[in-house]
PDB file of N, CA and C in Angstrom:
ATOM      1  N   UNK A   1      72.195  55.632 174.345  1.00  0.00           N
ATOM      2  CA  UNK A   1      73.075  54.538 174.000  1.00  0.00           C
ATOM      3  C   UNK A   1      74.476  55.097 173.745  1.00  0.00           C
ATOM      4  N   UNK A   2      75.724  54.058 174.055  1.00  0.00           N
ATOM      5  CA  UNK A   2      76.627  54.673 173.980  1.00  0.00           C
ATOM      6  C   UNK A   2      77.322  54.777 172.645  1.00  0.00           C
ATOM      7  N   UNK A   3      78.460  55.325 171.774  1.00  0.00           N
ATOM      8  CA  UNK A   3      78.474  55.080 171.011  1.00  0.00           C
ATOM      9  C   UNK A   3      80.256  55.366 170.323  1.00  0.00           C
ATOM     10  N   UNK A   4      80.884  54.454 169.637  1.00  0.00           N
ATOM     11  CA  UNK A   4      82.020  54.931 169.326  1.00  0.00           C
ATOM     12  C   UNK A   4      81.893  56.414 168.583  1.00  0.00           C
ATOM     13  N   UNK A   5      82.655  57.142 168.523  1.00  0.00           N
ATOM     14  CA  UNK A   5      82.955  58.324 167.694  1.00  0.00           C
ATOM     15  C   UNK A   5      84.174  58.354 166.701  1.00  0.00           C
ATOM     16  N   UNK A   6      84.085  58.635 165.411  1.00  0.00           N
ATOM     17  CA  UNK A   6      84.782  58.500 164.729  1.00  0.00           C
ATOM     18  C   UNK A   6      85.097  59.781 163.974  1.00  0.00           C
ATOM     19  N   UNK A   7      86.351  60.100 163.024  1.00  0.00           N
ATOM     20  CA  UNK A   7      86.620  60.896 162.450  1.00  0.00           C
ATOM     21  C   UNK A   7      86.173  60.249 161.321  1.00  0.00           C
ATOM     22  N   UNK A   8      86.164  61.010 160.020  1.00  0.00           N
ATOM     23  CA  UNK A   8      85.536  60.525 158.546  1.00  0.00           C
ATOM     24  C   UNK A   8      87.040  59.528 158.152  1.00  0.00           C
ATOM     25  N   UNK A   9      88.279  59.927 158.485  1.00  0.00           N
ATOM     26  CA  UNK A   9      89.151  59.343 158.048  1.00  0.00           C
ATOM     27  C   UNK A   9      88.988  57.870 158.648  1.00  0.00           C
ATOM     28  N   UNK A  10      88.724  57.797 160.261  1.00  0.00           N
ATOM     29  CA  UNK A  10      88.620  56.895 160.626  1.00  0.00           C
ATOM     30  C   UNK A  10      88.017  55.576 160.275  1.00  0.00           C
ATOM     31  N   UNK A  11      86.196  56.918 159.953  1.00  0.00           N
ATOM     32  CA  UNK A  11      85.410  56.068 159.748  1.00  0.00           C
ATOM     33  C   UNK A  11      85.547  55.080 158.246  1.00  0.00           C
ATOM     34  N   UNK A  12      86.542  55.808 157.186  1.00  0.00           N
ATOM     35  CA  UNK A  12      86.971  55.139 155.974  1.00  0.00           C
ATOM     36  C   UNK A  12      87.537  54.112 156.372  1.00  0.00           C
ATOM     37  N   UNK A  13      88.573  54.172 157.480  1.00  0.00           N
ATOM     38  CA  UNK A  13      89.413  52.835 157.611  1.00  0.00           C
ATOM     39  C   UNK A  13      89.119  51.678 158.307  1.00  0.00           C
ATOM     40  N   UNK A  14      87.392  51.779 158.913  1.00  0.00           N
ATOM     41  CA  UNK A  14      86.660  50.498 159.118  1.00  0.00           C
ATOM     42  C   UNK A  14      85.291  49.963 158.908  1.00  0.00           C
ATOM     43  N   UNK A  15      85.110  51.150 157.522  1.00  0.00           N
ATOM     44  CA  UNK A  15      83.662  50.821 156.728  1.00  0.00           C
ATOM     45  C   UNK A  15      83.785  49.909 155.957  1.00  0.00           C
ATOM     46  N   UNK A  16      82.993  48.777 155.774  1.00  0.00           N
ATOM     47  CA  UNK A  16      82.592  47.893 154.860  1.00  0.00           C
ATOM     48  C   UNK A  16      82.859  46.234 155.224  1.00  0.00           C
ATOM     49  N   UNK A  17      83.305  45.450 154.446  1.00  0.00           N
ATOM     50  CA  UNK A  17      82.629  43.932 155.008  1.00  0.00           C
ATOM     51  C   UNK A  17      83.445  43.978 156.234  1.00  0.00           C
ATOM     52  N   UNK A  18      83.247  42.600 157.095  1.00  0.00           N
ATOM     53  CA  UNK A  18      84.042  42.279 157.764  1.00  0.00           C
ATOM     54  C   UNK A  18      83.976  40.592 158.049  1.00  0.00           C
ATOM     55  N   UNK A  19      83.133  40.501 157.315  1.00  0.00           N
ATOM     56  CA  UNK A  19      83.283  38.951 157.286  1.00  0.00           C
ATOM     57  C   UNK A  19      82.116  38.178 156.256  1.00  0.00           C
ATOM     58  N   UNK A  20      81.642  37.311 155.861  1.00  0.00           N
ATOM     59  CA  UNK A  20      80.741  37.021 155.254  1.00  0.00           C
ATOM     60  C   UNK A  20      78.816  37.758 156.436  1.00  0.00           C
ATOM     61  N   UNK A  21      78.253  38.150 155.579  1.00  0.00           N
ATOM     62  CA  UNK A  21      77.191  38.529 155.752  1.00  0.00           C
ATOM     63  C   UNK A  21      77.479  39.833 156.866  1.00  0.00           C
ATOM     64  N   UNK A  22      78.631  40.524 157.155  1.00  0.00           N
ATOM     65  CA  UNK A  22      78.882  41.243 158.484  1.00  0.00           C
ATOM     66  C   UNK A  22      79.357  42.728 157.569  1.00  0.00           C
ATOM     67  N   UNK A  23      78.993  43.670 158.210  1.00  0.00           N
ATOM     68  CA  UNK A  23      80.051  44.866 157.763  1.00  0.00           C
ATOM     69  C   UNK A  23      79.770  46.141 158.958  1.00  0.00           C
ATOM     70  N   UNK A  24      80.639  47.165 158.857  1.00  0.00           N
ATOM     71  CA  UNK A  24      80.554  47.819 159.649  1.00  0.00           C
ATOM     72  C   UNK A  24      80.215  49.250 158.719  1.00  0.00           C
ATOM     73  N   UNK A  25      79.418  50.281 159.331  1.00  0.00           N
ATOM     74  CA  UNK A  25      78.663  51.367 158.639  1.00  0.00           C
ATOM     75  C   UNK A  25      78.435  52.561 159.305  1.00  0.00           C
ATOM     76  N   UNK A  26      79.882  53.113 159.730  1.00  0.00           N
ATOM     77  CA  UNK A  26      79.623  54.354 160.514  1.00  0.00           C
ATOM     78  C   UNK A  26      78.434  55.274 159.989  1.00  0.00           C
ATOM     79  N   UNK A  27      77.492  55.994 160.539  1.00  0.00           N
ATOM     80  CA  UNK A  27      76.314  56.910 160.475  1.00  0.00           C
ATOM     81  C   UNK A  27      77.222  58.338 160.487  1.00  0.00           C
ATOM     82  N   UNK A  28      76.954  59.057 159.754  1.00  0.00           N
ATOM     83  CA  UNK A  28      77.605  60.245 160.140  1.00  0.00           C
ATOM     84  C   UNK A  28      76.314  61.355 161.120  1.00  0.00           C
ATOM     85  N   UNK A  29      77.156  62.054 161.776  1.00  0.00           N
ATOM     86  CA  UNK A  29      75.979  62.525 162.752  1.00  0.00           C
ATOM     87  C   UNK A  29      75.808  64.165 161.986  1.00  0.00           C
ATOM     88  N   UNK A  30      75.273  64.584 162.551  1.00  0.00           N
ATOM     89  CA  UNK A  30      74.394  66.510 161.870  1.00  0.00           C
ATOM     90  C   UNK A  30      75.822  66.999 162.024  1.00  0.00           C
ATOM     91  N   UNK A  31      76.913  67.155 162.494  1.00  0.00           N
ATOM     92  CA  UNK A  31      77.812  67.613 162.932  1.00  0.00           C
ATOM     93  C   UNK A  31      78.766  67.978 161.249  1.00  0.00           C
ATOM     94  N   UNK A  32      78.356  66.594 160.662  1.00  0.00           N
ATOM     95  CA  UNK A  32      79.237  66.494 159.596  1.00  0.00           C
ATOM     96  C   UNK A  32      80.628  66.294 159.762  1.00  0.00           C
ATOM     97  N   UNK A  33      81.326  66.538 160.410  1.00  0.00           N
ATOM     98  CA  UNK A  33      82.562  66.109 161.189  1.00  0.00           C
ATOM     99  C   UNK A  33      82.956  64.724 161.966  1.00  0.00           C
ATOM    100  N   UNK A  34      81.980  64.077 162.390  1.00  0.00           N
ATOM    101  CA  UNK A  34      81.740  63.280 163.190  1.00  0.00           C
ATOM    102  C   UNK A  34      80.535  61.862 162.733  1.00  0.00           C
ATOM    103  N   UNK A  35      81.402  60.678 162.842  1.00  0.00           N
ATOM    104  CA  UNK A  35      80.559  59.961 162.230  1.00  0.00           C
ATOM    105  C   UNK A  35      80.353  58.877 163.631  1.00  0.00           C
ATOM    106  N   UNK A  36      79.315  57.865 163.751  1.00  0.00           N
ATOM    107  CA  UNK A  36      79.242  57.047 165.414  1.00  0.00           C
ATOM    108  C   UNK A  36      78.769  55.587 164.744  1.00  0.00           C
ATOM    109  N   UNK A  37      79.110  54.669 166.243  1.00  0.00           N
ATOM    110  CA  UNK A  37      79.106  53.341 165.699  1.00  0.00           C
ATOM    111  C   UNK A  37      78.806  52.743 167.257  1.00  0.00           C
ATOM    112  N   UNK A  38      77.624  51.810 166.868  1.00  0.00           N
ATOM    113  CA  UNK A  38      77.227  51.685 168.253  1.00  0.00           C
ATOM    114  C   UNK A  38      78.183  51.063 169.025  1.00  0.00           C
ATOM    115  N   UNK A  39      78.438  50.820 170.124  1.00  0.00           N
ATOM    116  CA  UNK A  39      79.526  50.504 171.036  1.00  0.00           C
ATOM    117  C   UNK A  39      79.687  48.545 171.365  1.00  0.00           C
ATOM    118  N   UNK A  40      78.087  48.649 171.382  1.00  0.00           N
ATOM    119  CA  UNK A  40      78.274  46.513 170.872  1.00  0.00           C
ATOM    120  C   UNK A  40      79.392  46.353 170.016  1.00  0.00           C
ATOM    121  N   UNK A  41      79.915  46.884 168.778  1.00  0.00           N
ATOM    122  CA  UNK A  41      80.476  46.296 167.738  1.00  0.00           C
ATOM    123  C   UNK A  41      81.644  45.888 168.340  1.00  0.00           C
ATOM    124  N   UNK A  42      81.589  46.186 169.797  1.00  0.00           N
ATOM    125  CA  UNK A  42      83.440  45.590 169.837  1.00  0.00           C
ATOM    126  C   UNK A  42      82.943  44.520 170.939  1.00  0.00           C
ATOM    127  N   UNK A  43      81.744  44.124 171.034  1.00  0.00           N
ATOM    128  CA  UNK A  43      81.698  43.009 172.072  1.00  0.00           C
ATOM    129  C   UNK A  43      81.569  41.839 170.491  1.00  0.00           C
ATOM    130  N   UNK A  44      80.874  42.188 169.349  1.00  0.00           N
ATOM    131  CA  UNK A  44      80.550  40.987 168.406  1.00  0.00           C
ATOM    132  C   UNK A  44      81.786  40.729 167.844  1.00  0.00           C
ATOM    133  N   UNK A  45      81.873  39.296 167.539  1.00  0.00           N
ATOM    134  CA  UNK A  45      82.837  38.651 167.124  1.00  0.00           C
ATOM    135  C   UNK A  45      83.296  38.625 165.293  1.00  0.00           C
ATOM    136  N   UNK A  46      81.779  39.157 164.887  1.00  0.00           N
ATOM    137  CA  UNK A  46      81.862  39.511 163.784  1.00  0.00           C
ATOM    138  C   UNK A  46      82.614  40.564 163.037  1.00  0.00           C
ATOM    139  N   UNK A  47      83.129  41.584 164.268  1.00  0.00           N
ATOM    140  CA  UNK A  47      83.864  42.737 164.008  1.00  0.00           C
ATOM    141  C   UNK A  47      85.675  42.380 164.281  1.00  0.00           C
ATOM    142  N   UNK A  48      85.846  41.824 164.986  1.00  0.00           N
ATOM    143  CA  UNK A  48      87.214  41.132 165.899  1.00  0.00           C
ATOM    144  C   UNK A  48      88.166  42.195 165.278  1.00  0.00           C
ATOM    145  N   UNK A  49      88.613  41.956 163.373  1.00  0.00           N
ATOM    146  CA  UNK A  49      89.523  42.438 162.921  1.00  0.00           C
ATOM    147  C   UNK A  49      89.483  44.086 163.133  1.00  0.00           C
ATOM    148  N   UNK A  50      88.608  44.439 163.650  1.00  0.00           N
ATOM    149  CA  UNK A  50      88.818  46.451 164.593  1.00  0.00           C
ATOM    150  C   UNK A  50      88.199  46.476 165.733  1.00  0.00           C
ATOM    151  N   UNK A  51      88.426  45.549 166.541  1.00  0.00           N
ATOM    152  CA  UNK A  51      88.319  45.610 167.879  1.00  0.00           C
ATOM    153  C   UNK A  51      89.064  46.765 168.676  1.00  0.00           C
ATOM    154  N   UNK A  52      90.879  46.009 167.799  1.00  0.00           N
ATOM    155  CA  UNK A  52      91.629  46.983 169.237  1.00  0.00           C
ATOM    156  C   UNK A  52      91.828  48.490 168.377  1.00  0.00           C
ATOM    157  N   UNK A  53      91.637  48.704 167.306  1.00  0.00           N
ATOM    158  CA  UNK A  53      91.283  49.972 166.691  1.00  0.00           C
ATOM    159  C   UNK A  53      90.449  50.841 167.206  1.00  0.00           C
ATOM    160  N   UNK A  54      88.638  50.409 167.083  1.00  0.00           N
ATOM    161  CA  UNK A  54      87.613  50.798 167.556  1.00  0.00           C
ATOM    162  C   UNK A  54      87.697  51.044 169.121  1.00  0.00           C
ATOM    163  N   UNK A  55      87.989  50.264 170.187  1.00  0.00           N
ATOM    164  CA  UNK A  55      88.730  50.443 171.430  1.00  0.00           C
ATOM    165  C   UNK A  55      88.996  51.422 171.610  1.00  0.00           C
ATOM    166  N   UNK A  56      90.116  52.132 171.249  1.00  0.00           N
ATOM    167  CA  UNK A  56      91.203  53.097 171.329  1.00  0.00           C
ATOM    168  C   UNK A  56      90.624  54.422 171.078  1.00  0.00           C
ATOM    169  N   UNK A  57      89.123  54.697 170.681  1.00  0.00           N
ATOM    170  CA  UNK A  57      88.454  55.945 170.243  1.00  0.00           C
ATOM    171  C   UNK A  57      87.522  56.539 171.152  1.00  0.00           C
ATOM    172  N   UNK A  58      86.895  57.385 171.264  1.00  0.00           N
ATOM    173  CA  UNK A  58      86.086  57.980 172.294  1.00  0.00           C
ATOM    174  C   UNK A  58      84.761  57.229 171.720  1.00  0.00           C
ATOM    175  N   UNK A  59      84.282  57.221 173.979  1.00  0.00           N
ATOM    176  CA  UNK A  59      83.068  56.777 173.527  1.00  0.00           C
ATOM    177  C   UNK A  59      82.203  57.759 174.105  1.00  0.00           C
ATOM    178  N   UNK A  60      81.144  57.887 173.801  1.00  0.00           N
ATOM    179  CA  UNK A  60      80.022  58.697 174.531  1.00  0.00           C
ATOM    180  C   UNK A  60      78.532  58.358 174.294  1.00  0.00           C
ATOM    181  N   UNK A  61      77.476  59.021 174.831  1.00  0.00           N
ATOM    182  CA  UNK A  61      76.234  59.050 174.609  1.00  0.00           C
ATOM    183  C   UNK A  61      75.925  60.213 172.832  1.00  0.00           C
ATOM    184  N   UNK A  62      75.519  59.465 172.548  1.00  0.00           N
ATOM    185  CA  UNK A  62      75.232  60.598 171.530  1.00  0.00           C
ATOM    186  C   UNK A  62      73.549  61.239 171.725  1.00  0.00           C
ATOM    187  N   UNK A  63      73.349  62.652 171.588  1.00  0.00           N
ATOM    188  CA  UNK A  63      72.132  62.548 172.327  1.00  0.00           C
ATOM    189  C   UNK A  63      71.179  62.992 170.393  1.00  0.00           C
ATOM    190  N   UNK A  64      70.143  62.908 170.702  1.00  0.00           N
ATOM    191  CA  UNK A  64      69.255  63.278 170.255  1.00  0.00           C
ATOM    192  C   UNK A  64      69.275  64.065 168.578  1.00  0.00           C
ATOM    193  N   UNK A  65      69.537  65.122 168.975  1.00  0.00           N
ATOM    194  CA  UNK A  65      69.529  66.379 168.556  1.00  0.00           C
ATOM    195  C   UNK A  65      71.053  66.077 167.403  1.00  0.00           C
ATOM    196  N   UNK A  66      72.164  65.698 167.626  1.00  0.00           N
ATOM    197  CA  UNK A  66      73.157  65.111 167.002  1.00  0.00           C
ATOM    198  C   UNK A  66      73.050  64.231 165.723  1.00  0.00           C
ATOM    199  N   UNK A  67      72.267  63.402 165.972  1.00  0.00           N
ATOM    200  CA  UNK A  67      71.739  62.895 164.609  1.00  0.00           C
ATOM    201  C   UNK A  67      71.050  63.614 163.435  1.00  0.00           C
ATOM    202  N   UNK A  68      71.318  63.173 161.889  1.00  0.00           N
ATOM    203  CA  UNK A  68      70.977  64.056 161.048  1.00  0.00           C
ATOM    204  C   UNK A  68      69.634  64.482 161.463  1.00  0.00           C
ATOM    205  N   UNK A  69      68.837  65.307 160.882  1.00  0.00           N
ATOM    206  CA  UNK A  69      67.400  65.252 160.687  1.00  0.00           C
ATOM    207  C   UNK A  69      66.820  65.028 159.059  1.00  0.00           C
ATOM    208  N   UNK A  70      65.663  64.251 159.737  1.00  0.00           N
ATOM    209  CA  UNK A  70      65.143  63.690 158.128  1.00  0.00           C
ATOM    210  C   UNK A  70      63.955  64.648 157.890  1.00  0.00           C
ATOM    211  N   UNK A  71      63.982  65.004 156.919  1.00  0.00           N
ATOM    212  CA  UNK A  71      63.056  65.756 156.140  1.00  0.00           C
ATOM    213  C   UNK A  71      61.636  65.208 155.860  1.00  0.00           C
ATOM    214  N   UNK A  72      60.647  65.720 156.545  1.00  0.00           N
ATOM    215  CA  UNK A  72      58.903  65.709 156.062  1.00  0.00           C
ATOM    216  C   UNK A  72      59.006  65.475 155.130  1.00  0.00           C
ATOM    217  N   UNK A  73      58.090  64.489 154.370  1.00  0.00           N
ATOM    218  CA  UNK A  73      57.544  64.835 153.015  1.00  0.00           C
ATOM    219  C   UNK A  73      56.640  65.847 153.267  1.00  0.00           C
ATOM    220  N   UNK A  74      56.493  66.765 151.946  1.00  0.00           N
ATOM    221  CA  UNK A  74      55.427  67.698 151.815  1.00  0.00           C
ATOM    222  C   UNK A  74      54.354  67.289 151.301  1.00  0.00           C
TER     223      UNK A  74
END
């Protein structure tokens, strides 16, 4: 899936509501540097107010291995 890429600064300047019941929640990836946002968010209307923001950023596949890893319980 494809996915916006964000810087942490970025991702500060379009985390949280965006409209009643809507918000946006960059994931940060294993990288720690790098946080992603699935690439729908700029087709929903619920996002509109960082459309042409979100737009303007790289998009890519994020693969696998990029995402944090979650820890077994023991």
């Amino acid at each position: 899936m494809i996915h916006i890429i964000l810087t942490e600064t970025q991702a500060d300047v379009v985390r949280g509501s965006t409209g009643p019941h809507s918000s946006l929640e960059p994931v940060p990836l294993a990288s720690g540097i790098e946080w992603a946002l699935p690439v729908a968010v700029l087709s929903d209307p619920a996002h509109a107010a960082h459309h042409d923001y979100l737009s303007a950023l790289t998009q890519r596949e994020v693969a696998a291995e990029e995402w944090p890893q979650t820890e077994e319980p023991e």
